[in-house]
C-alpha atoms as a PDB file:
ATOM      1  CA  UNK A   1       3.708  37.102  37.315  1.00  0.00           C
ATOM      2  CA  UNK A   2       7.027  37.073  35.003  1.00  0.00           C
ATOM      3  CA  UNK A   3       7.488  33.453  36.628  1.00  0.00           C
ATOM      4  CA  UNK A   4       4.534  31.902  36.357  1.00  0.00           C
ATOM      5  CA  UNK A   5       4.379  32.816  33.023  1.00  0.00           C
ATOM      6  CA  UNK A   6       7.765  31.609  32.230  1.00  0.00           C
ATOM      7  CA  UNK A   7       6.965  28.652  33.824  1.00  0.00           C
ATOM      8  CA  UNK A   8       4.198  27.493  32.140  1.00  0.00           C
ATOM      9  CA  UNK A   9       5.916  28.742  28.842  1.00  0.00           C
ATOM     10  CA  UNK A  10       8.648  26.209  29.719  1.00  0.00           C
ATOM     11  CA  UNK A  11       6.713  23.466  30.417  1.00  0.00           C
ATOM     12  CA  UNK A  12       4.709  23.801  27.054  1.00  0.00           C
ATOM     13  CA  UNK A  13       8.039  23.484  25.368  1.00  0.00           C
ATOM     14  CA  UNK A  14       9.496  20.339  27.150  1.00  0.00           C
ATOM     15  CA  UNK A  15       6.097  18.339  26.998  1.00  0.00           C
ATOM     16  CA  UNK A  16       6.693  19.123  22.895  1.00  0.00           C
ATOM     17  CA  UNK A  17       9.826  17.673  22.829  1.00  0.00           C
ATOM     18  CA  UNK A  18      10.044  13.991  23.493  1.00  0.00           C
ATOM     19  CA  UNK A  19       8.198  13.298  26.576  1.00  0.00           C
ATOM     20  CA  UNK A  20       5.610  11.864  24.979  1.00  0.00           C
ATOM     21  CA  UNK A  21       6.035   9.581  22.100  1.00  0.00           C
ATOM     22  CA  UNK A  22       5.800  11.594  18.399  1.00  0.00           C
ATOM     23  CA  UNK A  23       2.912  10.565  16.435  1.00  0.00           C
ATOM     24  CA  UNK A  24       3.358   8.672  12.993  1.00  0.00           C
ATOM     25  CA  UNK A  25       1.013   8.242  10.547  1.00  0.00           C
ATOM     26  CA  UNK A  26       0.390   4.668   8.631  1.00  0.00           C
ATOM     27  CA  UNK A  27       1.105   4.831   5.132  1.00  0.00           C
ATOM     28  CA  UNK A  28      -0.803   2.738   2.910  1.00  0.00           C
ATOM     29  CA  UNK A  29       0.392   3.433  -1.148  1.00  0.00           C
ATOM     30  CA  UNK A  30      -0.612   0.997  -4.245  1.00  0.00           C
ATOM     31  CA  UNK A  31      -3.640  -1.442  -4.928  1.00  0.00           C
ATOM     32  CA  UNK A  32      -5.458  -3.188  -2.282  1.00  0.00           C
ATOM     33  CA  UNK A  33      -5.350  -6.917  -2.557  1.00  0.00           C
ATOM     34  CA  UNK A  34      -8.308  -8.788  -1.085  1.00  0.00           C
ATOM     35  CA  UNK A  35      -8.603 -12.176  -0.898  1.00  0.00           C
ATOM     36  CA  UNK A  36     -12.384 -11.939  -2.255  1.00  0.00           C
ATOM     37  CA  UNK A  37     -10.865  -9.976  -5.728  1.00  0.00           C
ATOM     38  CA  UNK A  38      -7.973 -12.455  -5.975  1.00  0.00           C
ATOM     39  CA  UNK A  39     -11.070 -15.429  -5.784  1.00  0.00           C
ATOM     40  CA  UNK A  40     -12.695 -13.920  -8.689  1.00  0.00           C
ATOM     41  CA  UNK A  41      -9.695 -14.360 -11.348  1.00  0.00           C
ATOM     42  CA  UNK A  42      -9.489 -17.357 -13.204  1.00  0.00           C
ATOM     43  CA  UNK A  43      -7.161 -18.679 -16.218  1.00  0.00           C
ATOM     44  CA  UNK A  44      -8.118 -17.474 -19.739  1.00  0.00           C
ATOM     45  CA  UNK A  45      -9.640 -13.875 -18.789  1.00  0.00           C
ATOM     46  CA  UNK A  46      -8.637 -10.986 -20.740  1.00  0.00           C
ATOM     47  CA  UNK A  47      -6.495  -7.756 -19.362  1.00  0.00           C
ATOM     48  CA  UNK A  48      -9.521  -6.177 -19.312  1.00  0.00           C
ATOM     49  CA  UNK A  49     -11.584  -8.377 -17.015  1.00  0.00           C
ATOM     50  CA  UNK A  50      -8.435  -8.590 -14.501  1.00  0.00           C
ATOM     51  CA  UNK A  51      -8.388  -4.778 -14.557  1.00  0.00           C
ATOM     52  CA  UNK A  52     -11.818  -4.775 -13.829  1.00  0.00           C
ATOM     53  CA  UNK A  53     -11.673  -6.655 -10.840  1.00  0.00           C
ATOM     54  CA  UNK A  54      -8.442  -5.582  -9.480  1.00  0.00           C
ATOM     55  CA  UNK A  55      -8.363  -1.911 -10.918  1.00  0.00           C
ATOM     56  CA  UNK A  56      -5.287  -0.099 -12.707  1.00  0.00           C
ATOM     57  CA  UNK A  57      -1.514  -2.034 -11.702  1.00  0.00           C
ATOM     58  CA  UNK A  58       0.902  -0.084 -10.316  1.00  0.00           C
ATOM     59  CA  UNK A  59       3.293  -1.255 -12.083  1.00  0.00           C
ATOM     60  CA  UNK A  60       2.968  -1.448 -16.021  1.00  0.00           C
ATOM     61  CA  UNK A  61       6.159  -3.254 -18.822  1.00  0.00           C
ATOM     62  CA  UNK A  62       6.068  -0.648 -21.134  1.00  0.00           C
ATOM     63  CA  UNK A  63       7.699  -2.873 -23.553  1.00  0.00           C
ATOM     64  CA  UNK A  64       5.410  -5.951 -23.031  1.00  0.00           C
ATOM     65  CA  UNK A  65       1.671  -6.311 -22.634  1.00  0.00           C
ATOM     66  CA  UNK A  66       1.669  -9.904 -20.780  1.00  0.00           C
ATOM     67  CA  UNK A  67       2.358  -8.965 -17.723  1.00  0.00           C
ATOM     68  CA  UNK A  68       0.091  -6.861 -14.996  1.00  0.00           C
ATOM     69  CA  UNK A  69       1.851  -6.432 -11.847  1.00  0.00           C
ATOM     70  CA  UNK A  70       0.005  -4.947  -8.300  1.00  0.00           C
ATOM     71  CA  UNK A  71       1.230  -4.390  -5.322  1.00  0.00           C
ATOM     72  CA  UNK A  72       0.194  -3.037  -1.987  1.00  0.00           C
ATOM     73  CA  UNK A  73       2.590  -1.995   1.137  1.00  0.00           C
ATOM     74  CA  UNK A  74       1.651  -0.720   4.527  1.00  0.00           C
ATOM     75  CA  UNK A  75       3.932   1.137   6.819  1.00  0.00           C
ATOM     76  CA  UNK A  76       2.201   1.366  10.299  1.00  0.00           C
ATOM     77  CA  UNK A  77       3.152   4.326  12.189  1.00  0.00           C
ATOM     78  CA  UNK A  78       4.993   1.800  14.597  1.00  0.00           C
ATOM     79  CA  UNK A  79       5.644  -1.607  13.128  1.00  0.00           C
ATOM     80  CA  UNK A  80       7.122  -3.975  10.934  1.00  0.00           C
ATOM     81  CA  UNK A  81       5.971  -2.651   6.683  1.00  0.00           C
ATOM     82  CA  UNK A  82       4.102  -5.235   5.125  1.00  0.00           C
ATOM     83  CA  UNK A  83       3.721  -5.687   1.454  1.00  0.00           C
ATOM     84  CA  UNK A  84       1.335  -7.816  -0.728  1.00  0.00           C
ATOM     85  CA  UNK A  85       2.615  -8.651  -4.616  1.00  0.00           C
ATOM     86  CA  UNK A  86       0.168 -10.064  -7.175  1.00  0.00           C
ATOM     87  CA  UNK A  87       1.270 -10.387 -10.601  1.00  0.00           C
ATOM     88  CA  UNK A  88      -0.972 -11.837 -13.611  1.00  0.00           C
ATOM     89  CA  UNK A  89       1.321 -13.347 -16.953  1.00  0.00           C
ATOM     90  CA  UNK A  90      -0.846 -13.347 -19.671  1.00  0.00           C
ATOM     91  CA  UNK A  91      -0.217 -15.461 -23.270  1.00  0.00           C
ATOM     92  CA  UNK A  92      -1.546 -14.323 -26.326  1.00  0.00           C
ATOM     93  CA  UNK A  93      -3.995 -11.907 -24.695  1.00  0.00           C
ATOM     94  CA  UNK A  94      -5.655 -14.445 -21.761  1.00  0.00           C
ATOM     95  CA  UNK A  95      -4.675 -14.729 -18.701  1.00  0.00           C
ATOM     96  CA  UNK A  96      -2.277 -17.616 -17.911  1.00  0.00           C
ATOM     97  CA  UNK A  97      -1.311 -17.520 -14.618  1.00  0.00           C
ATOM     98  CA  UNK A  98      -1.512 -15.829 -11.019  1.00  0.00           C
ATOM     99  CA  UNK A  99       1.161 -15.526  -9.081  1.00  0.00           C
ATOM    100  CA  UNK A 100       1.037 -14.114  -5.624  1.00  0.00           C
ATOM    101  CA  UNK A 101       2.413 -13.537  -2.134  1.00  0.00           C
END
Protein backbone atom coordinates (compact mmCIF):
# COMPACT_ATOMS: atom_id res chain seq x y z
CA UNK A 1 0.00 0.00 0.00
CA UNK A 2 3.14 2.29 1.14
CA UNK A 3 4.15 1.88 -2.71
CA UNK A 4 1.40 2.54 -4.50
CA UNK A 5 0.91 5.42 -2.64
CA UNK A 6 4.36 6.64 -3.07
CA UNK A 7 4.04 6.02 -6.45
CA UNK A 8 1.34 7.91 -7.42
CA UNK A 9 2.66 10.70 -5.00
CA UNK A 10 5.74 10.72 -7.28
CA UNK A 11 4.21 10.86 -10.34
CA UNK A 12 1.96 13.90 -9.28
CA UNK A 13 5.19 15.68 -8.61
CA UNK A 14 7.14 15.00 -11.91
CA UNK A 15 4.01 15.68 -14.22
CA UNK A 16 4.23 19.35 -12.15
CA UNK A 17 7.51 19.94 -13.07
CA UNK A 18 8.23 20.46 -16.71
CA UNK A 19 6.69 17.70 -18.55
CA UNK A 20 4.20 19.59 -19.78
CA UNK A 21 4.71 23.05 -21.00
CA UNK A 22 3.98 25.94 -18.01
CA UNK A 23 1.12 28.05 -18.78
CA UNK A 24 1.57 31.92 -19.46
CA UNK A 25 -0.86 34.32 -19.45
CA UNK A 26 -1.16 37.23 -22.32
CA UNK A 27 -0.71 40.53 -21.00
CA UNK A 28 -2.48 43.24 -22.56
CA UNK A 29 -1.65 46.91 -20.51
CA UNK A 30 -2.55 50.58 -22.01
CA UNK A 31 -5.29 51.91 -24.52
CA UNK A 32 -6.70 49.90 -27.22
CA UNK A 33 -6.15 51.31 -30.64
CA UNK A 34 -8.75 50.42 -33.26
CA UNK A 35 -8.61 51.29 -36.55
CA UNK A 36 -12.47 52.41 -36.44
CA UNK A 37 -11.44 55.14 -33.32
CA UNK A 38 -8.28 56.21 -35.18
CA UNK A 39 -10.97 56.88 -38.47
CA UNK A 40 -12.96 59.13 -36.39
CA UNK A 41 -10.11 61.87 -35.58
CA UNK A 42 -9.66 64.57 -37.82
CA UNK A 43 -7.39 67.90 -37.82
CA UNK A 44 -8.72 70.85 -35.75
CA UNK A 45 -10.61 68.79 -32.86
CA UNK A 46 -10.10 69.78 -29.40
CA UNK A 47 -8.29 67.52 -26.48
CA UNK A 48 -11.48 66.91 -25.43
CA UNK A 49 -13.10 65.35 -28.48
CA UNK A 50 -9.79 63.11 -29.01
CA UNK A 51 -10.22 61.98 -25.39
CA UNK A 52 -13.56 61.20 -26.09
CA UNK A 53 -12.99 58.95 -28.75
CA UNK A 54 -9.83 57.40 -27.70
CA UNK A 55 -10.31 57.64 -23.79
CA UNK A 56 -7.60 58.85 -21.12
CA UNK A 57 -3.56 58.59 -22.72
CA UNK A 58 -1.32 56.73 -20.97
CA UNK A 59 1.07 58.83 -21.21
CA UNK A 60 0.52 62.62 -20.24
CA UNK A 61 3.71 65.92 -20.65
CA UNK A 62 3.15 67.31 -17.50
CA UNK A 63 4.88 70.34 -18.64
CA UNK A 64 3.03 70.74 -22.01
CA UNK A 65 -0.60 70.38 -22.99
CA UNK A 66 -0.04 69.73 -26.94
CA UNK A 67 0.73 66.55 -26.89
CA UNK A 68 -1.59 63.25 -26.05
CA UNK A 69 0.30 60.17 -26.36
CA UNK A 70 -1.47 56.30 -26.29
CA UNK A 71 -0.13 53.32 -26.50
CA UNK A 72 -1.10 49.71 -26.38
CA UNK A 73 1.35 46.48 -26.02
CA UNK A 74 0.48 42.83 -25.98
CA UNK A 75 2.66 40.14 -24.61
CA UNK A 76 1.15 36.72 -25.69
CA UNK A 77 1.85 34.03 -23.34
CA UNK A 78 4.15 32.57 -26.20
CA UNK A 79 5.12 35.03 -28.87
CA UNK A 80 6.73 37.89 -30.23
CA UNK A 81 5.14 41.49 -27.85
CA UNK A 82 3.51 43.73 -30.07
CA UNK A 83 2.95 47.35 -29.44
CA UNK A 84 0.70 50.02 -31.11
CA UNK A 85 1.82 54.01 -30.54
CA UNK A 86 -0.60 56.82 -31.43
CA UNK A 87 0.30 60.20 -30.55
CA UNK A 88 -1.94 63.45 -31.31
CA UNK A 89 0.30 67.16 -31.40
CA UNK A 90 -2.03 69.69 -30.87
CA UNK A 91 -1.38 73.78 -31.69
CA UNK A 92 -3.04 76.30 -29.87
CA UNK A 93 -5.66 73.93 -28.43
CA UNK A 94 -6.79 71.89 -31.94
CA UNK A 95 -5.58 69.10 -33.00
CA UNK A 96 -2.80 69.30 -35.63
CA UNK A 97 -1.63 66.16 -36.41
CA UNK A 98 -1.80 62.21 -35.93
CA UNK A 99 0.93 60.35 -35.87
CA UNK A 100 0.87 56.62 -35.60
CA UNK A 101 2.39 53.16 -35.93
Amino acid sequence: MKKIISLVLIGFILSGCSLFRIHKRDIAQGNIITQGEVSRLHIGMTPLQVKEIMGNPVLVNIFSNERLEYVYTFQPGYGNRVEKRLICLFQYGRLREILGT
